[in-house]
PDB file of N, CA and C in Angstrom:
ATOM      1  N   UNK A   1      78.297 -85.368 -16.224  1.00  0.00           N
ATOM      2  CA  UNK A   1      78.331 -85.405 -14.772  1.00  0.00           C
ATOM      3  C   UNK A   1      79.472 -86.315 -14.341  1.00  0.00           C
ATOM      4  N   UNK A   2      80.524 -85.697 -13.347  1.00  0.00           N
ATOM      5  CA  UNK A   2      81.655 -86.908 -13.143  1.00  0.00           C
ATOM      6  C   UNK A   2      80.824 -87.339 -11.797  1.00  0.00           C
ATOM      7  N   UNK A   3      82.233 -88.067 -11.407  1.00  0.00           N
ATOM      8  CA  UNK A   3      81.810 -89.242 -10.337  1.00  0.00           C
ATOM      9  C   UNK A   3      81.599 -88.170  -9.006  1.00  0.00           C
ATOM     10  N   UNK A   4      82.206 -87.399  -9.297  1.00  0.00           N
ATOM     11  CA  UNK A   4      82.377 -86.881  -7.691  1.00  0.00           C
ATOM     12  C   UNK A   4      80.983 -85.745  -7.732  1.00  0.00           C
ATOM     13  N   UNK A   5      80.330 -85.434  -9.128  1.00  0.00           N
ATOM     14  CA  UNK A   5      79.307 -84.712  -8.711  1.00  0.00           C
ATOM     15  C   UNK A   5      78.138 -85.746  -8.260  1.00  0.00           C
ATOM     16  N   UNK A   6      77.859 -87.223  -7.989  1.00  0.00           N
ATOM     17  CA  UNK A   6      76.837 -87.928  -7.957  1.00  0.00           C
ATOM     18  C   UNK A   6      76.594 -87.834  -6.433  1.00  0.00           C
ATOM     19  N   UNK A   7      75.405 -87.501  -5.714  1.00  0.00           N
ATOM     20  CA  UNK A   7      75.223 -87.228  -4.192  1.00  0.00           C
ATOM     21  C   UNK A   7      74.896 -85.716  -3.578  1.00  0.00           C
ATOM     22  N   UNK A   8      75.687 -85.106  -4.583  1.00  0.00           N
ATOM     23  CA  UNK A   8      75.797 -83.897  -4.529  1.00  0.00           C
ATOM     24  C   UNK A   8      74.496 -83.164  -4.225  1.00  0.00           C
ATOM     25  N   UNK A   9      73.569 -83.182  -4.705  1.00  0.00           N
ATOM     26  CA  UNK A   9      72.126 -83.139  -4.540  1.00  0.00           C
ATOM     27  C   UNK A   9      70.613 -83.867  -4.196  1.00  0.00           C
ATOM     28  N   UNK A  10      71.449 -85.076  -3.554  1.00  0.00           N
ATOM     29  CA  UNK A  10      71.126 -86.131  -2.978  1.00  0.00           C
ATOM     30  C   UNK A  10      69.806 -85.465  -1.927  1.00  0.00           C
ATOM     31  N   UNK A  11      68.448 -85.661  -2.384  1.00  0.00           N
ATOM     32  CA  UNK A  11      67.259 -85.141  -1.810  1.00  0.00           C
ATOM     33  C   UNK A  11      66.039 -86.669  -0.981  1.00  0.00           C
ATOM     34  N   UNK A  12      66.472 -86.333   0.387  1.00  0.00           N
ATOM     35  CA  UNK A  12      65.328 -87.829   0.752  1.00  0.00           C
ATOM     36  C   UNK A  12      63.831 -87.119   0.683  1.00  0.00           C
ATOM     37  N   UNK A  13      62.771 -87.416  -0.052  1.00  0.00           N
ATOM     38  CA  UNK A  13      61.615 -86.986  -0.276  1.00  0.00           C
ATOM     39  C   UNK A  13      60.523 -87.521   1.124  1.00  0.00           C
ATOM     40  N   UNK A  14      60.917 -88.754   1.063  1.00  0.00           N
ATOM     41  CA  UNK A  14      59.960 -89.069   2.453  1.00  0.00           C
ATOM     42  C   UNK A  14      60.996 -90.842   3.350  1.00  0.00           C
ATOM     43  N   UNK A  15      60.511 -90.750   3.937  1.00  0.00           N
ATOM     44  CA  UNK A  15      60.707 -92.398   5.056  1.00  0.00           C
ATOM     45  C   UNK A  15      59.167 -92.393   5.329  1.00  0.00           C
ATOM     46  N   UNK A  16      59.248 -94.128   5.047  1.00  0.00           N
ATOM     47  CA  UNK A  16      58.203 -94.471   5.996  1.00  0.00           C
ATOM     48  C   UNK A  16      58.719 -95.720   6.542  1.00  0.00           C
ATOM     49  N   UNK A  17      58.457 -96.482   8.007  1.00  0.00           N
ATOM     50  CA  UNK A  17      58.732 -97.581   8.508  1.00  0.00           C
ATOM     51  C   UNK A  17      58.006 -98.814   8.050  1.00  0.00           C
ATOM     52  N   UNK A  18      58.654-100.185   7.344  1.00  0.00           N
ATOM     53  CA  UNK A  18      58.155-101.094   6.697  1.00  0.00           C
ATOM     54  C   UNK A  18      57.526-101.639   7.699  1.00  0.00           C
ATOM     55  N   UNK A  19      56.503-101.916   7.134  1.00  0.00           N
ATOM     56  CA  UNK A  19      55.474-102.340   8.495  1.00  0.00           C
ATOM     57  C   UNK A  19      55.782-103.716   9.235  1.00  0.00           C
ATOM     58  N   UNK A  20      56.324-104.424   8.391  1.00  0.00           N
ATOM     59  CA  UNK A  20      56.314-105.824   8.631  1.00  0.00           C
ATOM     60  C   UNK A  20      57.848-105.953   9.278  1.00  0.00           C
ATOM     61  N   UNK A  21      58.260-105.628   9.549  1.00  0.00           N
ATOM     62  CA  UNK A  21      59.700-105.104  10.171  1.00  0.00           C
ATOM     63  C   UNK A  21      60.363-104.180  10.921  1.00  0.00           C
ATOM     64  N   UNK A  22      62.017-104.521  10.284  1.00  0.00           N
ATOM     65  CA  UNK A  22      62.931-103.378  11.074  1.00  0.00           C
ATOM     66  C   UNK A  22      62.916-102.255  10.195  1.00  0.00           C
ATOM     67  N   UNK A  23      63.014-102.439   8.536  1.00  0.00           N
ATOM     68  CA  UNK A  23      63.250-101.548   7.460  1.00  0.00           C
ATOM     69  C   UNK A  23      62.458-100.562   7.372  1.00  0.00           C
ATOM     70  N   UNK A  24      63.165 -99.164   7.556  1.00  0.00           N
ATOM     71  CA  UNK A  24      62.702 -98.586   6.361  1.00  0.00           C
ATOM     72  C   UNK A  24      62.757 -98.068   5.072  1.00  0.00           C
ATOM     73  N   UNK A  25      61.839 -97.875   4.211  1.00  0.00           N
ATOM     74  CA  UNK A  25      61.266 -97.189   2.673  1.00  0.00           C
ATOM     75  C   UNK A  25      61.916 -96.079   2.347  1.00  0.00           C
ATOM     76  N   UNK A  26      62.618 -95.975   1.909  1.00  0.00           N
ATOM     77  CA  UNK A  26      63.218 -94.423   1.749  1.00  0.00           C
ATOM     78  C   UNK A  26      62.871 -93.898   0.070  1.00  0.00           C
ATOM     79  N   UNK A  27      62.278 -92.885   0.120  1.00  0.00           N
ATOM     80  CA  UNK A  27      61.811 -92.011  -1.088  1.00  0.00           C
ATOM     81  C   UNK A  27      62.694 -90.975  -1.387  1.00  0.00           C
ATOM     82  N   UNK A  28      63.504 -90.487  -2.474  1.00  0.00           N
ATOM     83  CA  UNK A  28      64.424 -89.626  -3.050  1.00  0.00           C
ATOM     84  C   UNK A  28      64.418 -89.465  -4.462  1.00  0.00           C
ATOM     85  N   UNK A  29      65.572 -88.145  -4.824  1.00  0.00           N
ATOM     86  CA  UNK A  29      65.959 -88.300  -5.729  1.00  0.00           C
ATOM     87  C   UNK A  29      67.746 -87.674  -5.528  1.00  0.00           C
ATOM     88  N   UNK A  30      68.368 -88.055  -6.951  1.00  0.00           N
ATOM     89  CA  UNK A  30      69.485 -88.148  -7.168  1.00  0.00           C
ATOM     90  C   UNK A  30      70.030 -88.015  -8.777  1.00  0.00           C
ATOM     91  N   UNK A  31      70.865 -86.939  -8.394  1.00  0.00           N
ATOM     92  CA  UNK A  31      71.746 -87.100 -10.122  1.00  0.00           C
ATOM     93  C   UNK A  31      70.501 -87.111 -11.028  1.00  0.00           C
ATOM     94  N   UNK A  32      69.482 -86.787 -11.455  1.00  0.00           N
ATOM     95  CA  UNK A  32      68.223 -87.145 -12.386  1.00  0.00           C
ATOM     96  C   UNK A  32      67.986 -88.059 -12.298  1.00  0.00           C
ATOM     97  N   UNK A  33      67.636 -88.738 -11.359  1.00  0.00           N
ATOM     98  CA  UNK A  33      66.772 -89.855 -10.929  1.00  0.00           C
ATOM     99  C   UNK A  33      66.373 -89.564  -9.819  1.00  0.00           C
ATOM    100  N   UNK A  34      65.147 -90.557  -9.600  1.00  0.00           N
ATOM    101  CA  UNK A  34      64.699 -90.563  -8.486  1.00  0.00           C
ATOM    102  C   UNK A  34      64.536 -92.065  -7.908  1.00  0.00           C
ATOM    103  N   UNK A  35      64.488 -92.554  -6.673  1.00  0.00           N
ATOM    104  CA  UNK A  35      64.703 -93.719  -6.141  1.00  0.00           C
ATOM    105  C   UNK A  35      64.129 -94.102  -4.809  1.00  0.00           C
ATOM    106  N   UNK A  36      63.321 -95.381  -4.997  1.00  0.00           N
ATOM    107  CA  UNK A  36      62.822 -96.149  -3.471  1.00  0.00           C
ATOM    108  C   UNK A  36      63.540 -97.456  -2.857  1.00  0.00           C
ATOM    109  N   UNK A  37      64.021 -97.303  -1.426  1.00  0.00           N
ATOM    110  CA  UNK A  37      64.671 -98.485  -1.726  1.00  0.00           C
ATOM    111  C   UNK A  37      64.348 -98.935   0.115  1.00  0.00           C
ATOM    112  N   UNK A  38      64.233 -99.993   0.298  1.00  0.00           N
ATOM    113  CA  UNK A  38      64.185-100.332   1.444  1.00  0.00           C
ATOM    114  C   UNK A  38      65.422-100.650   2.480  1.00  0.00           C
ATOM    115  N   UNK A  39      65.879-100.045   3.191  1.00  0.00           N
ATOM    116  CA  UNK A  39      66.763 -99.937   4.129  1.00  0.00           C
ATOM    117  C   UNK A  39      66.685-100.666   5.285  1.00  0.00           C
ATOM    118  N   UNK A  40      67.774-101.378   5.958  1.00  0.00           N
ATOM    119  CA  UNK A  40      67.652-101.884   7.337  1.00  0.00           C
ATOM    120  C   UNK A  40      68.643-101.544   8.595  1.00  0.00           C
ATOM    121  N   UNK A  41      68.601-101.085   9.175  1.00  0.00           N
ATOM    122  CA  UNK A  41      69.436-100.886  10.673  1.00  0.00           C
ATOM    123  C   UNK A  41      70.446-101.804  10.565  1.00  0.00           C
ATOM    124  N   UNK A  42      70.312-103.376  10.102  1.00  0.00           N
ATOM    125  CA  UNK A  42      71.348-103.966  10.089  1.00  0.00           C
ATOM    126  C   UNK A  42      72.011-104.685   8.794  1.00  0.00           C
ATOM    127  N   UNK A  43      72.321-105.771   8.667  1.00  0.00           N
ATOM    128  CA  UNK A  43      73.074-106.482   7.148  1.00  0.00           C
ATOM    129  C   UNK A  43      72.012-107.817   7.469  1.00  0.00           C
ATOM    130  N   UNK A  44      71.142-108.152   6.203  1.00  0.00           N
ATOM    131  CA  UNK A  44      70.924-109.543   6.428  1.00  0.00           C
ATOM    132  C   UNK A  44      71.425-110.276   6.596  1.00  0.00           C
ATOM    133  N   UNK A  45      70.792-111.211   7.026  1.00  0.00           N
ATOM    134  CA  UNK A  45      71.185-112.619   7.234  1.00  0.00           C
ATOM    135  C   UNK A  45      71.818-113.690   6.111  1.00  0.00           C
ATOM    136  N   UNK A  46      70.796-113.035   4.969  1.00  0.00           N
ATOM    137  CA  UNK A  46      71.309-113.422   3.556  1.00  0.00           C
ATOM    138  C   UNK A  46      72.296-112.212   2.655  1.00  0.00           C
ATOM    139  N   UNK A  47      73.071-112.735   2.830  1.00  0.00           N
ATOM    140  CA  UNK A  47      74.128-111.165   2.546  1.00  0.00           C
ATOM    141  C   UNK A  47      73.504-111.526   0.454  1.00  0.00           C
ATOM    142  N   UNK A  48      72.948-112.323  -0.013  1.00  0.00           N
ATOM    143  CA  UNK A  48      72.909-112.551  -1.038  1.00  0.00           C
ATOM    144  C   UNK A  48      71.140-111.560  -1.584  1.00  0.00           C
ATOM    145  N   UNK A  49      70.959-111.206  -0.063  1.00  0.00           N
ATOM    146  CA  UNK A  49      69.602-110.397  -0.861  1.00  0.00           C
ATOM    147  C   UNK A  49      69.878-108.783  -0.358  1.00  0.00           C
ATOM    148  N   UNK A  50      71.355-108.579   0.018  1.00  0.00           N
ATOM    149  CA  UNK A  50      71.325-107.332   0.187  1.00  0.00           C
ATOM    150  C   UNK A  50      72.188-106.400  -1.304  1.00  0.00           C
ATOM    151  N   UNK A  51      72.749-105.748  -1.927  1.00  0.00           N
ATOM    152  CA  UNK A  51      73.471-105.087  -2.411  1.00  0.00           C
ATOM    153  C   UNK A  51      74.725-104.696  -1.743  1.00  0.00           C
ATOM    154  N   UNK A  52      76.037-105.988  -2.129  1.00  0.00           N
ATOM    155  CA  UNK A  52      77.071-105.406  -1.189  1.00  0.00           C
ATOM    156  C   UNK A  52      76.871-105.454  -0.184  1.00  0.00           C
ATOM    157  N   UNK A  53      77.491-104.600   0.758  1.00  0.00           N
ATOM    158  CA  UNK A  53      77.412-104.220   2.608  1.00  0.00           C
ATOM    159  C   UNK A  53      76.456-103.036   2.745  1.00  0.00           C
ATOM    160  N   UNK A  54      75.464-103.125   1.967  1.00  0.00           N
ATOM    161  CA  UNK A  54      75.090-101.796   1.485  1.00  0.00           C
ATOM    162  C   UNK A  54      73.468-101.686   2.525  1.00  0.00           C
ATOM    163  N   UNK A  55      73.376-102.723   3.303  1.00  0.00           N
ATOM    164  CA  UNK A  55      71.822-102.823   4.366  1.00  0.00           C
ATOM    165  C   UNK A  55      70.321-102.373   3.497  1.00  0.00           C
ATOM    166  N   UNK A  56      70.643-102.598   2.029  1.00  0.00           N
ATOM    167  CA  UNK A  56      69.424-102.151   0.993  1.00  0.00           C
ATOM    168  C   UNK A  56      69.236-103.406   0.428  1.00  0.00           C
ATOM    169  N   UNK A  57      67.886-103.859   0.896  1.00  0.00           N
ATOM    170  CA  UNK A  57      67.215-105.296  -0.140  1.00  0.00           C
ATOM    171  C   UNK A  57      66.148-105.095  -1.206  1.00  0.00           C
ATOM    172  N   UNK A  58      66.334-103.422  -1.656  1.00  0.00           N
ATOM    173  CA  UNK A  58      65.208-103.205  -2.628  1.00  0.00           C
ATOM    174  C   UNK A  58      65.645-101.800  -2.841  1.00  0.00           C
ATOM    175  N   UNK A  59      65.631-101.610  -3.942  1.00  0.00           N
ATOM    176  CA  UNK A  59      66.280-100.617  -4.392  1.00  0.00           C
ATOM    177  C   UNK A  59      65.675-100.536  -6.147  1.00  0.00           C
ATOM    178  N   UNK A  60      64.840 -99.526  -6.264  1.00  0.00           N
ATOM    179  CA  UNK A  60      64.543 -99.153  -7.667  1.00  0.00           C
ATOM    180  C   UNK A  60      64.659 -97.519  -7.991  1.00  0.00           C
ATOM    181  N   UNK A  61      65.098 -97.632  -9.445  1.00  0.00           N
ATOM    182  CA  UNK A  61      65.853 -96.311  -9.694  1.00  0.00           C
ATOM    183  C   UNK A  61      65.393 -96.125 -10.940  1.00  0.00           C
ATOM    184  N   UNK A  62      64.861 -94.976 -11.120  1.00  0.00           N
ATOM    185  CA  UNK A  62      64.221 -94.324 -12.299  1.00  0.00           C
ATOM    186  C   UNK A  62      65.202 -93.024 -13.151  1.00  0.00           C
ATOM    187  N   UNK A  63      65.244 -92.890 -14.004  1.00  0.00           N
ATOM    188  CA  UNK A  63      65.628 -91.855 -15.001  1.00  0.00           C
ATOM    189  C   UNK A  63      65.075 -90.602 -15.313  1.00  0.00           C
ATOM    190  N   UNK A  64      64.953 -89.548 -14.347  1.00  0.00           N
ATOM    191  CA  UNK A  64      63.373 -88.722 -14.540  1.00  0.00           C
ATOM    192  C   UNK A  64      63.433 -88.041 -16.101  1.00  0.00           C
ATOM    193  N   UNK A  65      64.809 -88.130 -16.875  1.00  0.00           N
ATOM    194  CA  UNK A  65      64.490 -87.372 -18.005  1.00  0.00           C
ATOM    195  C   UNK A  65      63.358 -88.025 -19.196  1.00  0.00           C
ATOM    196  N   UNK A  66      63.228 -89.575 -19.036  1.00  0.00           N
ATOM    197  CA  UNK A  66      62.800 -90.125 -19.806  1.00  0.00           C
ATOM    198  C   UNK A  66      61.719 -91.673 -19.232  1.00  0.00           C
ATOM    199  N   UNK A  67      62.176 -91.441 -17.662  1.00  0.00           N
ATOM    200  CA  UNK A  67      60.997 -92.229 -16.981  1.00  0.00           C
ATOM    201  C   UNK A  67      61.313 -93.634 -17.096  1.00  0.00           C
ATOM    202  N   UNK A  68      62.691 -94.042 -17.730  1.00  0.00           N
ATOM    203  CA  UNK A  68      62.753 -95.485 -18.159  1.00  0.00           C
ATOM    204  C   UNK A  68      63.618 -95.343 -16.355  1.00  0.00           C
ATOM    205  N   UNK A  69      62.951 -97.270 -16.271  1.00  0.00           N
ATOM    206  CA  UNK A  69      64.280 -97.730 -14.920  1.00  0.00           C
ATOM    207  C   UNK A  69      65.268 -98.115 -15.480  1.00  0.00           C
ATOM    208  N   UNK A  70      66.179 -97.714 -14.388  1.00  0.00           N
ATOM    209  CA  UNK A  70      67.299 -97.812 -15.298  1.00  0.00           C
ATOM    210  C   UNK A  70      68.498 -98.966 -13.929  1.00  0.00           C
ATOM    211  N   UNK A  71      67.787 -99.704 -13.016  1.00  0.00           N
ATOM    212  CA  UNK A  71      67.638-100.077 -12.098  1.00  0.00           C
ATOM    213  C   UNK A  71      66.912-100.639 -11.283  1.00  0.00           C
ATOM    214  N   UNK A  72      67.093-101.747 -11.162  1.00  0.00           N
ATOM    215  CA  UNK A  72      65.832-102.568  -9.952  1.00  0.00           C
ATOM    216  C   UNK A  72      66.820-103.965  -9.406  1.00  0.00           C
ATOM    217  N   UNK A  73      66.737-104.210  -8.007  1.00  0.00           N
ATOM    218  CA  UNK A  73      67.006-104.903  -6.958  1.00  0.00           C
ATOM    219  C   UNK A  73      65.940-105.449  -6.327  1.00  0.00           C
ATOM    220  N   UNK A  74      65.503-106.475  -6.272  1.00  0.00           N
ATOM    221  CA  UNK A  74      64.830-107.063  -4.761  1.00  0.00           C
ATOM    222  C   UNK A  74      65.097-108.293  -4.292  1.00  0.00           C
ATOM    223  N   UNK A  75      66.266-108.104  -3.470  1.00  0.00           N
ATOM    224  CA  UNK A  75      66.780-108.952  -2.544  1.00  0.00           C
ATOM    225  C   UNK A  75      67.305-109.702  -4.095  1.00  0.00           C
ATOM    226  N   UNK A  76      67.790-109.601  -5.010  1.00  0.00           N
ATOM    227  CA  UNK A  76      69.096-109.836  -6.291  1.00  0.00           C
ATOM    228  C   UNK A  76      68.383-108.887  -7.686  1.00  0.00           C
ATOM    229  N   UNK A  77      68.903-108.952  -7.972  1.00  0.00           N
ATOM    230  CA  UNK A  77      69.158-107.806  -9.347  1.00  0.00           C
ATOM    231  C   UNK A  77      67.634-108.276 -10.517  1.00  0.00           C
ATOM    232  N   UNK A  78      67.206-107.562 -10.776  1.00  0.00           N
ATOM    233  CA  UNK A  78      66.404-107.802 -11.747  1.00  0.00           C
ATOM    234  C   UNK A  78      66.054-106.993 -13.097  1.00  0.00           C
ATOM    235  N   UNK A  79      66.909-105.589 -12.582  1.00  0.00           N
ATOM    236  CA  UNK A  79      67.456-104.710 -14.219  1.00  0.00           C
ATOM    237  C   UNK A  79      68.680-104.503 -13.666  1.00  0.00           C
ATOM    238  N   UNK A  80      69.722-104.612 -14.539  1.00  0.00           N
ATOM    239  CA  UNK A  80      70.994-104.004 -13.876  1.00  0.00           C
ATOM    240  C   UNK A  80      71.209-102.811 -14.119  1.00  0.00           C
ATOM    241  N   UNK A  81      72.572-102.265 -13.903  1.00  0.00           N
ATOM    242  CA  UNK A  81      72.320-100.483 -14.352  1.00  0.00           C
ATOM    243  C   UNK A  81      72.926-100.509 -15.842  1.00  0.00           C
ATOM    244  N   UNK A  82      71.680 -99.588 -16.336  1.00  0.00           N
ATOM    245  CA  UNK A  82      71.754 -99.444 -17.824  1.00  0.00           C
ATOM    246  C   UNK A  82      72.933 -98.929 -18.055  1.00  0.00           C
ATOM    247  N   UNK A  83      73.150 -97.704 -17.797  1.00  0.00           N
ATOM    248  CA  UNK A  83      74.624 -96.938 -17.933  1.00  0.00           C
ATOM    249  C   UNK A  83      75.329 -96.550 -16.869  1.00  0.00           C
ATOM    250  N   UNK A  84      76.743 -95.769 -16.788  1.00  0.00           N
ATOM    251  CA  UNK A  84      77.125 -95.703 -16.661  1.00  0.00           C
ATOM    252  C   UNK A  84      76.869 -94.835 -15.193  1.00  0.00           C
ATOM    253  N   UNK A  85      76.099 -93.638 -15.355  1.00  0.00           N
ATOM    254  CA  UNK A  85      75.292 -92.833 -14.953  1.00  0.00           C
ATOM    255  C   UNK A  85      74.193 -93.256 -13.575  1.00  0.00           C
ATOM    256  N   UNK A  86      73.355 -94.320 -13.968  1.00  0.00           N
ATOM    257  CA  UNK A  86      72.997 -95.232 -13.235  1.00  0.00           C
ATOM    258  C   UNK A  86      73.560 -95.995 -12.046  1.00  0.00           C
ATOM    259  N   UNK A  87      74.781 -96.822 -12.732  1.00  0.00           N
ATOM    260  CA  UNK A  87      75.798 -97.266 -12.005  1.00  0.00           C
ATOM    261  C   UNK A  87      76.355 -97.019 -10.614  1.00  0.00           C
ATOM    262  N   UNK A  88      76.390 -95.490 -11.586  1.00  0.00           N
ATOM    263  CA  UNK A  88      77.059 -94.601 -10.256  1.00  0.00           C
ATOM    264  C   UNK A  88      76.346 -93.978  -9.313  1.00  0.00           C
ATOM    265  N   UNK A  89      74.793 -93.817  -9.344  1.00  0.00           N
ATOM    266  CA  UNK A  89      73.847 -93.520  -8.974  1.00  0.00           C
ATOM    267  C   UNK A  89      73.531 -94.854  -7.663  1.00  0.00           C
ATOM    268  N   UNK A  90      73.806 -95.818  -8.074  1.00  0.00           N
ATOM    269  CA  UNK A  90      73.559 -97.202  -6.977  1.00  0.00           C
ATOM    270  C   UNK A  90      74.495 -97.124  -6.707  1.00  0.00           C
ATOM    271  N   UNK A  91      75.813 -97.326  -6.801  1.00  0.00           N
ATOM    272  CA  UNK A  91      77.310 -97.144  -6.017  1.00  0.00           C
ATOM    273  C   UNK A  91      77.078 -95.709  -5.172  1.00  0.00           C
ATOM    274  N   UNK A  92      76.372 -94.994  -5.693  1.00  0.00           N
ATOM    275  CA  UNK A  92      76.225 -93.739  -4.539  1.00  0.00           C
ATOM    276  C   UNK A  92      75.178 -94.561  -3.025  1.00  0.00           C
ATOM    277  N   UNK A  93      74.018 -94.841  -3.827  1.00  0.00           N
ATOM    278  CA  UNK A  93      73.007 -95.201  -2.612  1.00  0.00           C
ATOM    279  C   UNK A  93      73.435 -96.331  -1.792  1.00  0.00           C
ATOM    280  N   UNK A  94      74.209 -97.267  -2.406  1.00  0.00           N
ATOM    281  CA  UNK A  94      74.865 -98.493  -1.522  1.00  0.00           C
ATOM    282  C   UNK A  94      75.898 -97.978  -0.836  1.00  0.00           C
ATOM    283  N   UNK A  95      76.490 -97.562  -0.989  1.00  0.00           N
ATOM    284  CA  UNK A  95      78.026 -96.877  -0.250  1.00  0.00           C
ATOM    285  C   UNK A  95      77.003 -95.872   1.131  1.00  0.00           C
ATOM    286  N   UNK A  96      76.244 -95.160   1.277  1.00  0.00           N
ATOM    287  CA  UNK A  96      75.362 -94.756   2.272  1.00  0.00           C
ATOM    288  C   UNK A  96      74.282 -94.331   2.632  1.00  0.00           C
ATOM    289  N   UNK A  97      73.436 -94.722   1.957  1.00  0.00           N
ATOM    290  CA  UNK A  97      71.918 -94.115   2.367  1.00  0.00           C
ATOM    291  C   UNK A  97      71.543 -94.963   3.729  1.00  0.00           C
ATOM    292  N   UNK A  98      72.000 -96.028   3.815  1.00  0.00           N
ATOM    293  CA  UNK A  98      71.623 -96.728   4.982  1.00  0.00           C
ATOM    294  C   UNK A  98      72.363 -95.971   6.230  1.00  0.00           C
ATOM    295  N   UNK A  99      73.381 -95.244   6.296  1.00  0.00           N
ATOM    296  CA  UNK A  99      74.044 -94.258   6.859  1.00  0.00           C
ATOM    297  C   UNK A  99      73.349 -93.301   7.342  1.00  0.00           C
ATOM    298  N   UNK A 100      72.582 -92.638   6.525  1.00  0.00           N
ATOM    299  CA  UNK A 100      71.875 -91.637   6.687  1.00  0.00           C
ATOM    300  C   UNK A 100      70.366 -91.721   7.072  1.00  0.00           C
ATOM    301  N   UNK A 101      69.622 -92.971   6.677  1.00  0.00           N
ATOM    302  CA  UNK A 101      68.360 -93.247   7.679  1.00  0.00           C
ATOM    303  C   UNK A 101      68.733 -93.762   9.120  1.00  0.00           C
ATOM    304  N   UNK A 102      70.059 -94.342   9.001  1.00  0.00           N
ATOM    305  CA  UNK A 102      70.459 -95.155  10.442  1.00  0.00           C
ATOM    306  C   UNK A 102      71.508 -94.589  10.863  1.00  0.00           C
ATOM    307  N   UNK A 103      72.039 -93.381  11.262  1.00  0.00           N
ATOM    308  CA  UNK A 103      73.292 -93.153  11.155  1.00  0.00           C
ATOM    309  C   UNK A 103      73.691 -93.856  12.697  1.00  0.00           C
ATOM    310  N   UNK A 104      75.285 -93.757  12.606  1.00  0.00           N
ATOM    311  CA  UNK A 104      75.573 -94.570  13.720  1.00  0.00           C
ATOM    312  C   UNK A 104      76.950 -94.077  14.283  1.00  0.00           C
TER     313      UNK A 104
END
């Protein structure tokens, strides 16, 4: 899979609004994975618990061929991306999913 096919089939499964907030939950999948990640309308306050400029403070990413994460964020990194594949899979969702629950 190159870089430019990652998005390509980019499927949001559900939103729900985080209760305790502005964010919402976004449910998908992508590239053979699938992914939940919490989204916000704006950039925290702590740019250190978001991913990048990316308005995502939670972000977990699964591998559906084999079910391993291959990815996890909450508000800082706690698996990084295993491969390469992965990688590009979070460089997809940070670059705009917050775009697309919030577009602007």
């Amino acid at each position: 899979m190159s870089d430019t096919d990652i998005g390509s089939d980019l499927t949001i499964t559900k939103t729900t609004r985080h209760c305790a907030g502005a964010g919402t939950w976004v449910f998908g999948r992508v590239a053979g994975h699938r992914f939940e990640g919490l989204v916000f309308p704006e950039h925290s306050l702590y740019p250190e618990f978001e991913i990048g400029q990316s308005r995502i403070s939670k972000l977990w990413v699964q591998r559906l061929a084999d079910r391993q994460t291959v990815f996890n964020w909450d508000r800082g990194a706690d698996v990084a991306a295993t491969d390469e594949v992965a990688q590009a899979v979070v460089e997809f969702l940070a670059a705009g999913l917050a775009n697309v629950v919030y577009p602007r």
